[in-house]
Protein backbone atom coordinates (compact mmCIF):
# COMPACT_ATOMS: atom_id res chain seq x y z
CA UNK A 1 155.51 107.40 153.49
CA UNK A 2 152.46 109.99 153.75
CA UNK A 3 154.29 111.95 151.08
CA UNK A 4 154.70 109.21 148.97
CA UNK A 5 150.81 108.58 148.73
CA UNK A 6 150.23 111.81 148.36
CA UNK A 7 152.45 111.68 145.46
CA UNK A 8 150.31 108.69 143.92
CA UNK A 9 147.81 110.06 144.93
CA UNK A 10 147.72 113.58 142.82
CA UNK A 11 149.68 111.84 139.87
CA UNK A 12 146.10 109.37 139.98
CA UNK A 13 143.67 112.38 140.07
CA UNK A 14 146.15 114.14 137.57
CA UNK A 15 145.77 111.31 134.97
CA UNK A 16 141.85 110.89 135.61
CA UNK A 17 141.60 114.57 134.73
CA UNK A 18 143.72 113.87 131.14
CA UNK A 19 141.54 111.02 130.80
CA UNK A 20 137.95 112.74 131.12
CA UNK A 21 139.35 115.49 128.80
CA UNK A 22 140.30 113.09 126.20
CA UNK A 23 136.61 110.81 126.95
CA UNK A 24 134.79 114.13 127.10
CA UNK A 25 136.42 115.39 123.47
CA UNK A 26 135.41 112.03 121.97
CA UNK A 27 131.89 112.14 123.30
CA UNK A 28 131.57 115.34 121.53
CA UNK A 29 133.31 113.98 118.08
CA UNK A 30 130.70 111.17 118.17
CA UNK A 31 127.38 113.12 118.85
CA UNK A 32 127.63 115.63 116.37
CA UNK A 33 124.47 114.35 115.29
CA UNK A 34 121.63 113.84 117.46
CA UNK A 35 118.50 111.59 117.60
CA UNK A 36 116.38 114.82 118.27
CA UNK A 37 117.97 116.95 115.58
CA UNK A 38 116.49 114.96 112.98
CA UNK A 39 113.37 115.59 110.92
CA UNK A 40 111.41 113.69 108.54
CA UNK A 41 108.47 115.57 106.51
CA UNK A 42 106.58 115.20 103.43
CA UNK A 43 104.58 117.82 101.37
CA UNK A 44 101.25 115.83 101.79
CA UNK A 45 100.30 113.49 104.22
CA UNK A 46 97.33 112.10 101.63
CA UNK A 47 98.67 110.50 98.57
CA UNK A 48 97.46 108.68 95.31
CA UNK A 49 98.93 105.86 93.36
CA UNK A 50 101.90 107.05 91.13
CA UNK A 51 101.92 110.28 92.67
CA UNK A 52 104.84 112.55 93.30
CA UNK A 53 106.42 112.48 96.95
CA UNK A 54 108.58 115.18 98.38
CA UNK A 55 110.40 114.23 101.15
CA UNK A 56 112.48 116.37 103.40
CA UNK A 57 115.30 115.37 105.62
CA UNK A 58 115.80 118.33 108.14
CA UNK A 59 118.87 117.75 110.43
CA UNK A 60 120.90 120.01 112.67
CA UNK A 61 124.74 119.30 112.68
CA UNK A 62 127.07 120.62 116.09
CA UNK A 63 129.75 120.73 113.81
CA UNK A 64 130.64 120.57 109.84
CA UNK A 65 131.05 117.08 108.58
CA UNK A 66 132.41 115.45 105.68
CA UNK A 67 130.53 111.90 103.98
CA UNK A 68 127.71 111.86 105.88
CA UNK A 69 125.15 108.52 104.86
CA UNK A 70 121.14 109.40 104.60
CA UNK A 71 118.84 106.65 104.02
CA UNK A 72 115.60 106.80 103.72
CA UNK A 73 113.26 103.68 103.48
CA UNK A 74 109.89 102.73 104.06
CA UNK A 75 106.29 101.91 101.83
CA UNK A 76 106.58 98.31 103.07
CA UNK A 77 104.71 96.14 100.17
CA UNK A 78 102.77 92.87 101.57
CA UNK A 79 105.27 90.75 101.60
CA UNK A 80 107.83 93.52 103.80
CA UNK A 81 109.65 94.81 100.90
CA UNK A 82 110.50 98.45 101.28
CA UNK A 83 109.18 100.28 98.03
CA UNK A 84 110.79 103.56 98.93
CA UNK A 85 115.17 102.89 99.35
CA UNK A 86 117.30 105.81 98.87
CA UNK A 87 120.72 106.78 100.05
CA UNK A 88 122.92 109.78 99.41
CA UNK A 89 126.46 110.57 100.72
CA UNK A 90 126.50 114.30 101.46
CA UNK A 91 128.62 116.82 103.42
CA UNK A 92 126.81 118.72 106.29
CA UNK A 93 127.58 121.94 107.56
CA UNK A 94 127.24 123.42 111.08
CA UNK A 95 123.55 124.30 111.93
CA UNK A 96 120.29 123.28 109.55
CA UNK A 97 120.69 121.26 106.32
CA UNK A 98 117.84 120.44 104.75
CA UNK A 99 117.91 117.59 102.19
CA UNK A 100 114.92 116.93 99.06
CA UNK A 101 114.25 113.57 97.71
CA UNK A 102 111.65 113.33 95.05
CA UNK A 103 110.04 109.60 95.16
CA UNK A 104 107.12 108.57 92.74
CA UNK A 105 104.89 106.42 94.49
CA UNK A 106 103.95 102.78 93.59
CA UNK A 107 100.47 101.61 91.89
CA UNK A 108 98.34 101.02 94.77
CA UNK A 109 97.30 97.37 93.79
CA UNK A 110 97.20 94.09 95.37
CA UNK A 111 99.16 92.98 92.67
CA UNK A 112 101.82 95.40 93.59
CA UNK A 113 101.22 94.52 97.58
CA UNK A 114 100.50 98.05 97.93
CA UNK A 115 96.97 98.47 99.69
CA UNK A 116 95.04 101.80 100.79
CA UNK A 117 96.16 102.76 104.14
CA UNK A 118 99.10 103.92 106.34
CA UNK A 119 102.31 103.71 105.24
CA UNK A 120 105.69 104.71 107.13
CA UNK A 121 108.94 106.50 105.47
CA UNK A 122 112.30 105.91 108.14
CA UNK A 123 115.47 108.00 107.46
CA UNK A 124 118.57 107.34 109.32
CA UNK A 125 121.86 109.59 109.02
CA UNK A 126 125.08 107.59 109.60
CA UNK A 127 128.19 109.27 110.41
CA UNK A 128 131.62 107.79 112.44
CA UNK A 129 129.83 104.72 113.49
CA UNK A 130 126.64 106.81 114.95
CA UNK A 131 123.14 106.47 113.80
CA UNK A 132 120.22 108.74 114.81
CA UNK A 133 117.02 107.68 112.82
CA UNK A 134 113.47 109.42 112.46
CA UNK A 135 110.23 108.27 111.05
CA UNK A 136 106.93 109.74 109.47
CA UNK A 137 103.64 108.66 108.37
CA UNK A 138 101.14 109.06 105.41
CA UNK A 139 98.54 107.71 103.84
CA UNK A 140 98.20 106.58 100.50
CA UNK A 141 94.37 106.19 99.09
């Protein structure tokens, strides 16, 4: 009878070890992006109406990976439209990738619900359900 638990026993541990292998292996398939791998910058943080914006996305990849999703949003307008909406499918390799957007920014008008003041750009990279996002402020005068 002992041996017979035993038996269970090891053939239980056995298949626990299998299964944190297998959980362990997906953990790492699903974070090969991480929150604080991410980087949002501009080339100014002081901008004027209709002026060109450089943004860069900086991100650090565990791995190389195939139709990766970066958005980038932000520039909310008075009534909480985002002015600024790009997205770009792109492959990543292992280590830094750095991706340029070039974004003209809106006349700074209350007509165009774009006042003086502090503005925020988001970017988000989306890849095999898993979304790390980043943010960065400027100003526009």
């Amino acid at each position: 009878m002992k041996s017979a638990i035993s038996l269970i026993v090891l053939a239980l541990v056995a298949l626990a070890g299998i299964t944190s292998i297998i959980f362990a292996t997906s953990i790492l398939n699903e974070k090969a992006i991480y929150a604080d791998n991410l980087f949002v910058t501009t080339d100014k943080d002081v901008y004027h109406s209709k002026e060109l914006m450089r943004i860069n996305i900086s991100l650090i990849s565990k791995e190389n990976l195939d139709d990766v999703c970066i958005k980038v949003e932000g520039i909310k307008d008075r009534r909480g439209n985002n002015r600024l909406s790009k997205e770009i499918h792109t492959n990543l390799i292992k280590g830094l990738n750095i991706k340029t957007l070039d974004y003209e920014l809106p006349s700074c008008s209350k007509c165009a619900g774009i006042l003086p003041g502090e503005y925020y750009i988001n970017a988000s990279v989306a890849y095999n359900n898993r979304t790390v996002t980043a943010n960065h402020s400027i100003f526009i005068e």
